[in-house]
Protein backbone atom coordinates (compact mmCIF):
# COMPACT_ATOMS: atom_id res chain seq x y z
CA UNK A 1 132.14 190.25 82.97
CA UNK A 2 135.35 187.70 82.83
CA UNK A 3 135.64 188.30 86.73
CA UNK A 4 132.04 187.92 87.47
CA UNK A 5 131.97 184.66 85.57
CA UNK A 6 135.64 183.10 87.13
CA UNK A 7 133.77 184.44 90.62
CA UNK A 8 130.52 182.61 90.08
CA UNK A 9 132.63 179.27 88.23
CA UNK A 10 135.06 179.18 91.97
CA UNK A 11 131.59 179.65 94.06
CA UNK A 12 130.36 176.62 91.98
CA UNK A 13 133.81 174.38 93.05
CA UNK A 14 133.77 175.72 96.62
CA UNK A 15 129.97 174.62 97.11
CA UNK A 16 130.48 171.22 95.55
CA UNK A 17 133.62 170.26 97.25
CA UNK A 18 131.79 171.04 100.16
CA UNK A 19 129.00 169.11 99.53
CA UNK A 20 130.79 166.13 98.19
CA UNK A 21 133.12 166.11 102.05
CA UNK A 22 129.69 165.80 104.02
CA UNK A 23 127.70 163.63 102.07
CA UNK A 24 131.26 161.59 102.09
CA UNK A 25 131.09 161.59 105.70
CA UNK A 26 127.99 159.77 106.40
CA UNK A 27 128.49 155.90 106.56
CA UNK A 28 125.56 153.23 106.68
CA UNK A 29 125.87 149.24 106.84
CA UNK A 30 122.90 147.17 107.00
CA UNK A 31 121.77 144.32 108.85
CA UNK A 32 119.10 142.75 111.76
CA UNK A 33 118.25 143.93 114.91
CA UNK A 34 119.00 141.53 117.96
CA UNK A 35 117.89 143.36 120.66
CA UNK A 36 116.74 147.17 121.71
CA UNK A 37 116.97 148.81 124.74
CA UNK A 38 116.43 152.45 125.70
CA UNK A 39 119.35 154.23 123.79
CA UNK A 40 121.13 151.03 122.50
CA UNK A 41 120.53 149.03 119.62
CA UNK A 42 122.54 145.54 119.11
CA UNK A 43 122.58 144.18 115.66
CA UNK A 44 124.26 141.58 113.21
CA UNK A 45 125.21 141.93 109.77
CA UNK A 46 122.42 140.63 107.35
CA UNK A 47 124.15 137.15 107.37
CA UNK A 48 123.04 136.91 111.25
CA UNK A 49 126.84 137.29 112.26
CA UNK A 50 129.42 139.79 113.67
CA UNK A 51 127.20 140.88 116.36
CA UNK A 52 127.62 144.70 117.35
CA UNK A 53 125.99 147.34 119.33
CA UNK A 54 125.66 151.60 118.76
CA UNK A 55 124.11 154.03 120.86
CA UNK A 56 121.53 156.12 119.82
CA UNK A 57 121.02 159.09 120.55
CA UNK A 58 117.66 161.02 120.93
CA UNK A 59 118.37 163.28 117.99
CA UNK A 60 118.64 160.23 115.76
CA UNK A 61 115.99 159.63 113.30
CA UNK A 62 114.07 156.32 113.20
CA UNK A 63 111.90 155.15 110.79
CA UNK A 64 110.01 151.69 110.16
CA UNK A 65 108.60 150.84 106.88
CA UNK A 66 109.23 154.46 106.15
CA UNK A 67 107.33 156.55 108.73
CA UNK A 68 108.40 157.78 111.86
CA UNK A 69 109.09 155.36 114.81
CA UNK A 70 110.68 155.05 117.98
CA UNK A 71 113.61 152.81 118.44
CA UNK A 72 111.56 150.42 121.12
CA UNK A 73 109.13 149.93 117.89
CA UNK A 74 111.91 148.14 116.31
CA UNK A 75 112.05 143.98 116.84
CA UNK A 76 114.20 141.32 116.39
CA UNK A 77 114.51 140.28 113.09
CA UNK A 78 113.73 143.52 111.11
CA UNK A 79 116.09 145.11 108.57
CA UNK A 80 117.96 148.06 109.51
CA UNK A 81 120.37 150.50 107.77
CA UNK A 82 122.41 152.64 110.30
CA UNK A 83 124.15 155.94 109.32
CA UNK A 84 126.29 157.20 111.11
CA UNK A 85 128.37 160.39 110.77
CA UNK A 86 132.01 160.98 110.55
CA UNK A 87 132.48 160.74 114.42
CA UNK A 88 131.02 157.24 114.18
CA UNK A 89 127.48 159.01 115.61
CA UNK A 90 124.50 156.88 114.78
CA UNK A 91 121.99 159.75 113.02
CA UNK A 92 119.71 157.71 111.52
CA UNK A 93 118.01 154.08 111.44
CA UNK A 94 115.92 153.02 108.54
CA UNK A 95 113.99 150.07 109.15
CA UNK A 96 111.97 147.52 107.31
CA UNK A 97 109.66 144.50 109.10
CA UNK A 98 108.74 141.84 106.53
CA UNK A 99 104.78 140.93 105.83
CA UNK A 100 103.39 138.13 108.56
């Protein structure tokens, strides 16, 4: 019973240590898009400054307002978060577009 228990307890460490590396490896930083273009987007930090571009790739997930979008649905001025993974890969861009 001991072993079973010190089996199931190092199962328990293995899987969160695990866990805890990937979700560790993600990165985001927010900010505005500039510009889009088929697989780029360029885009300042929420000040308007330190202008910057990423590929993205057609794996990445895009969403505005929360649903599903393509990256030429995003324009200038809305409010992005980027994630990117540990090999600086963009995977995902959340987007928001304030109320006219």
């Amino acid at each position: 019973m001991f072993r079973i228990c010190a089996l199931f307890v190092a199962a328990a460490a293995v899987v969160a240590l695990a866990s805890e590396a990937t979700f560790a490896a993600e990165k985001t930083h927010d900010g505005l898009v500039v510009s889009v273009a088929e697989g780029k987007l360029v885009m300042t930090d929420n000040a308007g400054k330190n202008e910057h571009s990423h590929a993205i790739g057609a794996t990445a997930k895009i969403t505005l307002d929360g649903k599903e979008a393509k990256l030429a649905d995003l324009k200038k001025g809305d409010k992005i978060t980027v994630t990117q993974d540990d090999n600086n890969k963009v995977t995902k861009v959340a987007a928001t577009r304030a109320a006219k």
